[in-house]
Protein backbone atom coordinates (compact mmCIF):
# COMPACT_ATOMS: atom_id res chain seq x y z
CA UNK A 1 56.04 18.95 -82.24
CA UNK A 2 58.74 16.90 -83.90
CA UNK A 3 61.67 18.41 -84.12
CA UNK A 4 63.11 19.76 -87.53
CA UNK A 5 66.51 19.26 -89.19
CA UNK A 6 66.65 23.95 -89.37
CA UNK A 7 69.27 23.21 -92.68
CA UNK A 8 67.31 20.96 -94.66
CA UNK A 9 63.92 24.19 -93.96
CA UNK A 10 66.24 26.65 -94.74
CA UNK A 11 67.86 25.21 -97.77
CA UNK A 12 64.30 25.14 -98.80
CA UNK A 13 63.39 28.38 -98.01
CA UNK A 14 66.09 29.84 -100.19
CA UNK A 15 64.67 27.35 -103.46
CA UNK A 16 61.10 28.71 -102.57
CA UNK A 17 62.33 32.45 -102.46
CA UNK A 18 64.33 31.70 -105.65
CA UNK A 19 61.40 29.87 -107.03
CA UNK A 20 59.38 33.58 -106.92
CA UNK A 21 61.81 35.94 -108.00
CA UNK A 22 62.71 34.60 -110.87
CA UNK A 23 58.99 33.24 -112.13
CA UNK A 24 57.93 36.50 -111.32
CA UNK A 25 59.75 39.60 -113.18
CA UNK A 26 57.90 42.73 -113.38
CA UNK A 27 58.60 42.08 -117.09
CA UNK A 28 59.89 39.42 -118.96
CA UNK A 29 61.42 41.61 -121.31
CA UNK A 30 64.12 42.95 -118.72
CA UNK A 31 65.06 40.22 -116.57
CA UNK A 32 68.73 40.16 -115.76
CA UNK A 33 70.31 36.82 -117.17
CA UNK A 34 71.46 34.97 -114.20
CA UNK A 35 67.57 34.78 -113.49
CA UNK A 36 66.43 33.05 -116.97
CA UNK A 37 67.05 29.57 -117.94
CA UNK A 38 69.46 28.59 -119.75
CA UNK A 39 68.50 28.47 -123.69
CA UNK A 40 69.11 25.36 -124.70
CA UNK A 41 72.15 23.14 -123.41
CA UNK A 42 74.18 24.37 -120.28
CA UNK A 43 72.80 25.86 -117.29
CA UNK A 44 72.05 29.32 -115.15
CA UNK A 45 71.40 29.58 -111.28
CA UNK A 46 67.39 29.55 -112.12
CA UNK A 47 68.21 25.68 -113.90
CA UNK A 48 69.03 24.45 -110.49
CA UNK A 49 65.97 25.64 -108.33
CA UNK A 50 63.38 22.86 -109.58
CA UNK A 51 66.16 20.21 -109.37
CA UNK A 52 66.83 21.55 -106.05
CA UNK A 53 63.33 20.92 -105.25
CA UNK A 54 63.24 17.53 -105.96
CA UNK A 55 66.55 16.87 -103.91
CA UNK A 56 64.95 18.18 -100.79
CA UNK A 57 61.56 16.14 -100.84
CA UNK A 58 63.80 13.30 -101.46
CA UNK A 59 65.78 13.99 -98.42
CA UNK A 60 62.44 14.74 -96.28
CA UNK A 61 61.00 11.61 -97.67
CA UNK A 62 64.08 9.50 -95.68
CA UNK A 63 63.29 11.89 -93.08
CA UNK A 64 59.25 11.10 -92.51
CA UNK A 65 59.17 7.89 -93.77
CA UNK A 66 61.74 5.87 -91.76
CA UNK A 67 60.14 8.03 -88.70
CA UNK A 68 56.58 6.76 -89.27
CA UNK A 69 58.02 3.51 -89.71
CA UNK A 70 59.47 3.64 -86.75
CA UNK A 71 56.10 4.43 -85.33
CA UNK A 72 53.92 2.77 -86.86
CA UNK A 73 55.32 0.04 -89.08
CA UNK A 74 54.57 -0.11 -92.71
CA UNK A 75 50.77 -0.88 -93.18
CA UNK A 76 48.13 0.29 -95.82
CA UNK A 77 47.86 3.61 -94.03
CA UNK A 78 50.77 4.80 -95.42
CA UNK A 79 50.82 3.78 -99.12
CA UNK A 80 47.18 5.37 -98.70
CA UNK A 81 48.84 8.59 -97.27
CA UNK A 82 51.50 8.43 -99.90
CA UNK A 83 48.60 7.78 -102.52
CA UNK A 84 46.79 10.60 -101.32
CA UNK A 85 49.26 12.83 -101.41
CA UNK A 86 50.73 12.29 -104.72
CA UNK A 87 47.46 12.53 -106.27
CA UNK A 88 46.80 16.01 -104.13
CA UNK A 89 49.96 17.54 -105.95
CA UNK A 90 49.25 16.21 -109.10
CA UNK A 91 45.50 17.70 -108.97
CA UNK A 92 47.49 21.04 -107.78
CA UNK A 93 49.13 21.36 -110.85
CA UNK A 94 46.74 20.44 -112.76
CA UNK A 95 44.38 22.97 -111.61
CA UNK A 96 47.34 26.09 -111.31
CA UNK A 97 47.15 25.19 -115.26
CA UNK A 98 43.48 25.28 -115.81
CA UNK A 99 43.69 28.67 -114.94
CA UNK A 100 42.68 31.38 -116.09
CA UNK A 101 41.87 29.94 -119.34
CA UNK A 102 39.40 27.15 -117.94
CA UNK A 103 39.90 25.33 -121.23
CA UNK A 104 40.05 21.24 -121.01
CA UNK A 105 40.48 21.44 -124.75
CA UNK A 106 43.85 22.38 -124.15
CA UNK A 107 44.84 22.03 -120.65
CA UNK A 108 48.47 21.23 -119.95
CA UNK A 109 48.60 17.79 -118.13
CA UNK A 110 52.54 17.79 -117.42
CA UNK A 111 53.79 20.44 -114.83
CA UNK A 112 55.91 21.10 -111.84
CA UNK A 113 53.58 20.08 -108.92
CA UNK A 114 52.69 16.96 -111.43
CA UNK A 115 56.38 16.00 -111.56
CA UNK A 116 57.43 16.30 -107.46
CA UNK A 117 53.85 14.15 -107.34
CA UNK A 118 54.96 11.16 -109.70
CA UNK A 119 58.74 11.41 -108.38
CA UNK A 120 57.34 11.49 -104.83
CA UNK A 121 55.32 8.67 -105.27
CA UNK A 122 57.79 6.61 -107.44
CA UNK A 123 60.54 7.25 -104.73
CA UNK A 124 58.39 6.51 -101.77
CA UNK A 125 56.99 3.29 -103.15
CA UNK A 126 60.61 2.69 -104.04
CA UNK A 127 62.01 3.27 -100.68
CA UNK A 128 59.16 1.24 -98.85
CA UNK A 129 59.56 -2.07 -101.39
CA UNK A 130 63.25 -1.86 -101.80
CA UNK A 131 66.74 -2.15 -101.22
CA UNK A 132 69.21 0.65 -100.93
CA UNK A 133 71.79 -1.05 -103.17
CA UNK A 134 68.38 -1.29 -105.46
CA UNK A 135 67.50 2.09 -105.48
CA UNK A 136 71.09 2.66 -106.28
CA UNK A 137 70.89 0.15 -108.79
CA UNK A 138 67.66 2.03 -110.40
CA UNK A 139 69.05 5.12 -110.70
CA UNK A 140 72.34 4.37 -112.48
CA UNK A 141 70.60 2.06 -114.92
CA UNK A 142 67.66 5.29 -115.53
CA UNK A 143 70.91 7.42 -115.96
CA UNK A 144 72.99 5.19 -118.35
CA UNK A 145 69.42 3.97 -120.65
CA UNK A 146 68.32 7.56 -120.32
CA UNK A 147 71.83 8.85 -122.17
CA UNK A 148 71.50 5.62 -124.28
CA UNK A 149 67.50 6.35 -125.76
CA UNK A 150 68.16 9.67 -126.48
CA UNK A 151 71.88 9.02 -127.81
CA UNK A 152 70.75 5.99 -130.06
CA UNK A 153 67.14 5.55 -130.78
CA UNK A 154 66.80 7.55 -133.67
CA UNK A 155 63.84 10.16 -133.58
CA UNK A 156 61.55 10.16 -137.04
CA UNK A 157 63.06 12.47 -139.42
CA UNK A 158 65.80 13.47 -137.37
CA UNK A 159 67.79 10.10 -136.73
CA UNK A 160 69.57 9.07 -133.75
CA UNK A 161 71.41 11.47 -131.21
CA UNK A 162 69.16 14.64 -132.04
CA UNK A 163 69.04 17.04 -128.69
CA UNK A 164 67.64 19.50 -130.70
CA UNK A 165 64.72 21.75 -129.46
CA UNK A 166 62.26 20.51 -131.93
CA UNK A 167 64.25 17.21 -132.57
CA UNK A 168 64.92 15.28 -129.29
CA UNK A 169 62.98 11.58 -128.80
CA UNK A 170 61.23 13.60 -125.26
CA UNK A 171 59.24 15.59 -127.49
CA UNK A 172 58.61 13.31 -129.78
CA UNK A 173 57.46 10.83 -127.64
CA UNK A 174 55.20 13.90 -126.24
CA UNK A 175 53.44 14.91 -129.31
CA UNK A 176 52.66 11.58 -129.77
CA UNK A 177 50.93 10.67 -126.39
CA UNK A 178 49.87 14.00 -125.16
CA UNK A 179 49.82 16.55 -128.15
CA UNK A 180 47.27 19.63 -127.29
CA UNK A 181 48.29 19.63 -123.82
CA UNK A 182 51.61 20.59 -123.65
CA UNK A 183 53.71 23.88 -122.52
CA UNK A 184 54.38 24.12 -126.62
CA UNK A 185 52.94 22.53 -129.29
CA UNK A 186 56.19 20.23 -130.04
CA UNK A 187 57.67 20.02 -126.17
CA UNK A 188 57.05 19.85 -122.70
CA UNK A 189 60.00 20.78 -119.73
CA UNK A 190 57.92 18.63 -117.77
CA UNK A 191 57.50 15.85 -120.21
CA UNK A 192 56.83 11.81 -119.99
CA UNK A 193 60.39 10.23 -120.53
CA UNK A 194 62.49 13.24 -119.03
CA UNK A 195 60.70 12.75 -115.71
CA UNK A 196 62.65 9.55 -114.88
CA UNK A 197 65.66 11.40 -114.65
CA UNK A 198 64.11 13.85 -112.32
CA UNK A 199 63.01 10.38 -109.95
CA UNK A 200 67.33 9.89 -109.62
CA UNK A 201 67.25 13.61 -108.73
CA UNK A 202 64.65 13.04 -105.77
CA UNK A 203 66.39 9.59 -105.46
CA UNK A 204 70.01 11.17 -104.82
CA UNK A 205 67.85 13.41 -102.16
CA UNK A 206 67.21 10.07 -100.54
CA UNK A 207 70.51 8.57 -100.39
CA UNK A 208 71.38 12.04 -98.87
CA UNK A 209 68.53 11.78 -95.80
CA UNK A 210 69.41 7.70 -95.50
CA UNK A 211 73.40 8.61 -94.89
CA UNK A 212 72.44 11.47 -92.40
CA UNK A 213 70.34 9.22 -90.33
CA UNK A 214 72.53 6.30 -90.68
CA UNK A 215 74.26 5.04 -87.81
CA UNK A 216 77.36 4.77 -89.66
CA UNK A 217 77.11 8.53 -89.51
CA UNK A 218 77.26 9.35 -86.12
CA UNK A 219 81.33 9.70 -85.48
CA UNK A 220 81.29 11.77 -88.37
CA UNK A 221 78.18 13.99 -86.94
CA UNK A 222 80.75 14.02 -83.96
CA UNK A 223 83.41 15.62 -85.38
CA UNK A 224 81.34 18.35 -86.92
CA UNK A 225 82.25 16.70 -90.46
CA UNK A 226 79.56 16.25 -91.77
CA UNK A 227 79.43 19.83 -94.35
CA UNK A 228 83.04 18.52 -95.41
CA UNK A 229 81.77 15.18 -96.26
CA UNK A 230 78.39 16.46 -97.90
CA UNK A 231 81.12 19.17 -100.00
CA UNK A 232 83.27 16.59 -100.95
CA UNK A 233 80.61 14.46 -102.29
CA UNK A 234 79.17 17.66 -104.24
CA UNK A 235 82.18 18.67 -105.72
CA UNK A 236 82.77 14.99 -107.17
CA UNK A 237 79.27 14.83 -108.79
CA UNK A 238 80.05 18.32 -110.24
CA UNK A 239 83.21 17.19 -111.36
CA UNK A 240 81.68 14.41 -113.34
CA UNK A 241 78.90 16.15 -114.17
CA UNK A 242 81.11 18.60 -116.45
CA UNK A 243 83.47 16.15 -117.24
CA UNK A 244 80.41 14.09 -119.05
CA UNK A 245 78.85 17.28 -120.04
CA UNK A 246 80.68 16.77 -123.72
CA UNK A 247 79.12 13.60 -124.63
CA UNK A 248 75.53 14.52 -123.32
CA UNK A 249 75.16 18.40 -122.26
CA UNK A 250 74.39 19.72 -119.38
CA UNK A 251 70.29 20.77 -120.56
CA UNK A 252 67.29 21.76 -117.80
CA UNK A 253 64.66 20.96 -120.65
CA UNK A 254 65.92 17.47 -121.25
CA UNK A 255 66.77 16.95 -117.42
CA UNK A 256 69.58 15.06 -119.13
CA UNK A 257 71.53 12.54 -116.84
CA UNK A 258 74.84 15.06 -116.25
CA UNK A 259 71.75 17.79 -115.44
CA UNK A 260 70.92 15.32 -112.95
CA UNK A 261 74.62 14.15 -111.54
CA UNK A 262 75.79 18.04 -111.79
CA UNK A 263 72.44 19.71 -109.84
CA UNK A 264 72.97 16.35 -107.13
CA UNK A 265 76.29 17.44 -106.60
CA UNK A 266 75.65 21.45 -106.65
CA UNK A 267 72.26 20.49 -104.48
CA UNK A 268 75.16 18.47 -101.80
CA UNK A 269 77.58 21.42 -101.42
CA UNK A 270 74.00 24.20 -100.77
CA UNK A 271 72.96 21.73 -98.09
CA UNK A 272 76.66 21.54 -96.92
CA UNK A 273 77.35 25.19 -96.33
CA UNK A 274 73.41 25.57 -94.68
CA UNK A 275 74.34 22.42 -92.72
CA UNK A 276 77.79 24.43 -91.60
CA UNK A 277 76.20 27.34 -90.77
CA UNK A 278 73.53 26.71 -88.72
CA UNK A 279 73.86 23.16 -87.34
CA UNK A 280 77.88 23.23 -86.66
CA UNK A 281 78.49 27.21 -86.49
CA UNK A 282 75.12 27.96 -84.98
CA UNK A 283 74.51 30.67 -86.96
CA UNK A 284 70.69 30.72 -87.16
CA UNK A 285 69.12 34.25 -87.19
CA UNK A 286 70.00 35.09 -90.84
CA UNK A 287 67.94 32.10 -91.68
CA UNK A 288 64.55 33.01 -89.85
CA UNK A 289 62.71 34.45 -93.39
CA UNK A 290 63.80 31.43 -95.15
CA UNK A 291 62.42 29.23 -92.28
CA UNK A 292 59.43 31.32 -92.90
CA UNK A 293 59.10 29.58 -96.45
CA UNK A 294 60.52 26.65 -96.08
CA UNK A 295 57.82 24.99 -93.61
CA UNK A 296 55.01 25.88 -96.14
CA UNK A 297 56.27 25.63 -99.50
CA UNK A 298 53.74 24.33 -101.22
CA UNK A 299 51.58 27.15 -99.62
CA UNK A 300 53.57 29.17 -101.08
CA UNK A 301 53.95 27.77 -104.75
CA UNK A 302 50.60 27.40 -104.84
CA UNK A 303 49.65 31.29 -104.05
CA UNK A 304 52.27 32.45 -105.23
CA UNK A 305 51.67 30.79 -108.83
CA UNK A 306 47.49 31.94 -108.45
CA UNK A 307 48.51 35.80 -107.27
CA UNK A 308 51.04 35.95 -110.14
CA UNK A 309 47.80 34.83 -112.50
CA UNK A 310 45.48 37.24 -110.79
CA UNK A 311 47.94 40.22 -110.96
CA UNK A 312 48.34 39.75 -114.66
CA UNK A 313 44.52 39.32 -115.65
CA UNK A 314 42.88 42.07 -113.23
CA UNK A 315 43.42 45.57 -115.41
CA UNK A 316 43.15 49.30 -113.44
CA UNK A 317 42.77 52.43 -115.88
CA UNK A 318 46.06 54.24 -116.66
CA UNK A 319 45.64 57.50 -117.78
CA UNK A 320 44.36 56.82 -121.17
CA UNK A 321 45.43 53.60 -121.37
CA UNK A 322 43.99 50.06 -119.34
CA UNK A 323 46.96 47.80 -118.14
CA UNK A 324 47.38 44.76 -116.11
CA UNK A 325 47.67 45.43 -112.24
CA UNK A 326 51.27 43.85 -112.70
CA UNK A 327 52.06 46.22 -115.71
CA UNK A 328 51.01 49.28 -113.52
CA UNK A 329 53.39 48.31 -109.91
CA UNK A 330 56.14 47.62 -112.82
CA UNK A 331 55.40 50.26 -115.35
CA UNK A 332 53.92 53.06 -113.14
CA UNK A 333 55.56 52.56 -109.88
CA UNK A 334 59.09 50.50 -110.30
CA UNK A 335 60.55 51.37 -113.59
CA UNK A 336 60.09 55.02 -113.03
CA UNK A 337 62.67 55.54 -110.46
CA UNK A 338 64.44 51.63 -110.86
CA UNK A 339 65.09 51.78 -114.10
CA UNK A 340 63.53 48.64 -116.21
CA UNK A 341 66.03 45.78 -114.82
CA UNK A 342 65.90 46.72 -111.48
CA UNK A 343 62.57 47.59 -111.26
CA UNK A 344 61.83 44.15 -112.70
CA UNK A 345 63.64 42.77 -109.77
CA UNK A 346 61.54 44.70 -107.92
CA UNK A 347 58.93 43.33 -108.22
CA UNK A 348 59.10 39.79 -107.42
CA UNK A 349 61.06 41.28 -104.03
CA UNK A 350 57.89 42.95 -103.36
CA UNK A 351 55.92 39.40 -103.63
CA UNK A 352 58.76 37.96 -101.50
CA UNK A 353 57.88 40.60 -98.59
CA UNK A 354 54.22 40.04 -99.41
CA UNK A 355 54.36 36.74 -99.06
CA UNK A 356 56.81 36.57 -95.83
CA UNK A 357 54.07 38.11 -94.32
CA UNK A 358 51.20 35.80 -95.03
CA UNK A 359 53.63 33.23 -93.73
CA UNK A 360 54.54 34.36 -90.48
CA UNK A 361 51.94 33.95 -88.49
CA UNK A 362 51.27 29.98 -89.58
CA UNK A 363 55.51 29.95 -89.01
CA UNK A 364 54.50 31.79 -85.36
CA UNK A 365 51.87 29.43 -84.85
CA UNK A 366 53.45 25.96 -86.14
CA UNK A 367 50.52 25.60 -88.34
CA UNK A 368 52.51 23.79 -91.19
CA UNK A 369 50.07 22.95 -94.28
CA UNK A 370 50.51 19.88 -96.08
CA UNK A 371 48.91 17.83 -98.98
């Protein structure tokens, strides 16, 4: 079995488990505030788990690609495995949102498993046909137009620089090509234009995995430097990242271009202190559930996502009353004795044990399932 960079699976591990407890409260309603997005502009911890996400499959794309290049060259194989793979995850998603309601009529085409599939596939095809200094190129030019579209192209009705829920050019441009099949009627999270900021997020991921192999980096693997020079980096993208954050705010929805510098550079210093840890300190054991998650995440997203569905539509008799079999662990069993924030918590926790569980024995077994 090829061997596995232990950080890079634990750092997503901790994403994964983050990923569950906060898309899965026992109630919306009480949901402590760290773990909801962020409104509108600025950000929350939950804002940087899907932009973490798309960091670390850029990083594993350096990873797997320049080692079956190694192997094997560059042929048609492989932009037929990337192919198949992108269209997999997008086909993933697409199903996770045809149910329960089984309605085409309405069926949300953008998503999250739709937007790691087009980023994947726009930053493999990228890495494969390209430069470095091109990539590099790309993503500063996506960053600056990006600020520029939605700074200067006035949106109908609105005029130029409108961020505005229901007046930005992403939605907009939504409505117009998609309308019926988005997360609301007027936007999508996971819209058209905002997903080519998201390919400099899985891009920056890249540039990440290309320095850490790079031979360049081996008197700095050496010294047991490289956390410090993975923090330093973070904390300058941060830096700018807030420092820009006045002329075009810090906003999730939007995946705005300081979203993207500011989650790079937060993404960096996570990886750092992982990397610290348990390649330089040696520190492993703490990490073993997270490895548990991280080498079948999409396992995990995926059942996770279809349990939290089932859960909510299967309904058990209540005394006199008929509830979900989600309402009854939260209403019947947490809250009781939790209280109704806790108990919230609760509940995902619960999922997180559930689902450690399945895992395991795949973990035990190497059995690692992919797309």
């Amino acid at each position: 079995m090829r061997k596995r960079l232990t950080a890079l699976d634990s750092f997503r591990g901790i994403t994964i488990a983050a990923m569950i407890i906060v898309n899965n409260p026992g109630s919306w309603r009480y949901v402590y505030p760290p773990l909801r997005h962020a409104g509108w502009h600025g950000w929350t911890p939950t804002d940087l788990i899907f932009p973490f996400f798309l960091f670390i499959v850029g990083v594993s794309l350096s990873f797997s690609l320049s080692r079956r290049i190694d192997e094997k060259g560059v042929g048609p194989s492989l932009y037929l495995k990337i192919m198949r793979r992108s269209v997999l995850l997008f086909l993933l998603g697409l199903l996770l949102n045809f149910i329960p309601n089984f309605d085409l009529s309405n069926l949300r085409v953008p998503g999250v498993l739709q937007r790691i599939a087009i980023c994947y596939f726009l930053a493999a095809w990228l890495y494969l046909k390209s430069s470095r200094k091109f990539q590099l190129g790309i993503a500063v030019f996506i960053l600056i137009g990006y600020w520029a579209l939605l700074k200067f192209v006035p949106v109908p009705g609105y005029g130029p620089n409108a961020l505005g829920p229901e007046t930005n050019l992403c939605g907009y441009l939504d409505t117009k090509l998609l309308a019926g099949h988005l997360y609301t009627p007027n936007f999508d999270p996971e819209g058209l234009l905002s997903t080519f900021p998201a390919l400099v997020t899985t891009l920056l991921g890249v540039f990440t995995g290309d320095w850490l192999r790079s031979s360049s980096f081996s008197p700095v693997k050496k010294k047991g430097l490289t956390p410090l020079y993975m923090a330093l980096a973070g904390l300058v993208l941060v830096g700018i990242g807030l420092a820009l954050n006045p002329i075009f705010p810090i906003n999730k929805n939007l995946w705005t271009s300081t979203f993207v510098i500011f989650t790079g550079g937060m993404a960096l210093i996570v990886l750092s202190l992982a990397f610290f840890v348990i390649e330089i300190a040696g520190l492993k054991k703490w990490a073993y559930p997270f490895l548990v998650f991280g080498t079948n995440p999409i396992t995990v997203y995926v059942g996770s996502s279809l349990l939290a569905k089932l859960l909510g539509r299967i309904h058990v008799f209540s005394g006199e009353q008929i509830i979900s079999v989600k309402g009854f662990i939260f209403q019947k069993m947490l809250s009781p004795w939790a209280g109704n924030y806790l108990g919230s918590l609760l509940f995902p926790v619960l999922l997180l044990i559930f689902w450690f569980g399945v895992l395991l024995p795949l973990y035990r077994k190497n059995i690692f399932i992919r797309v």
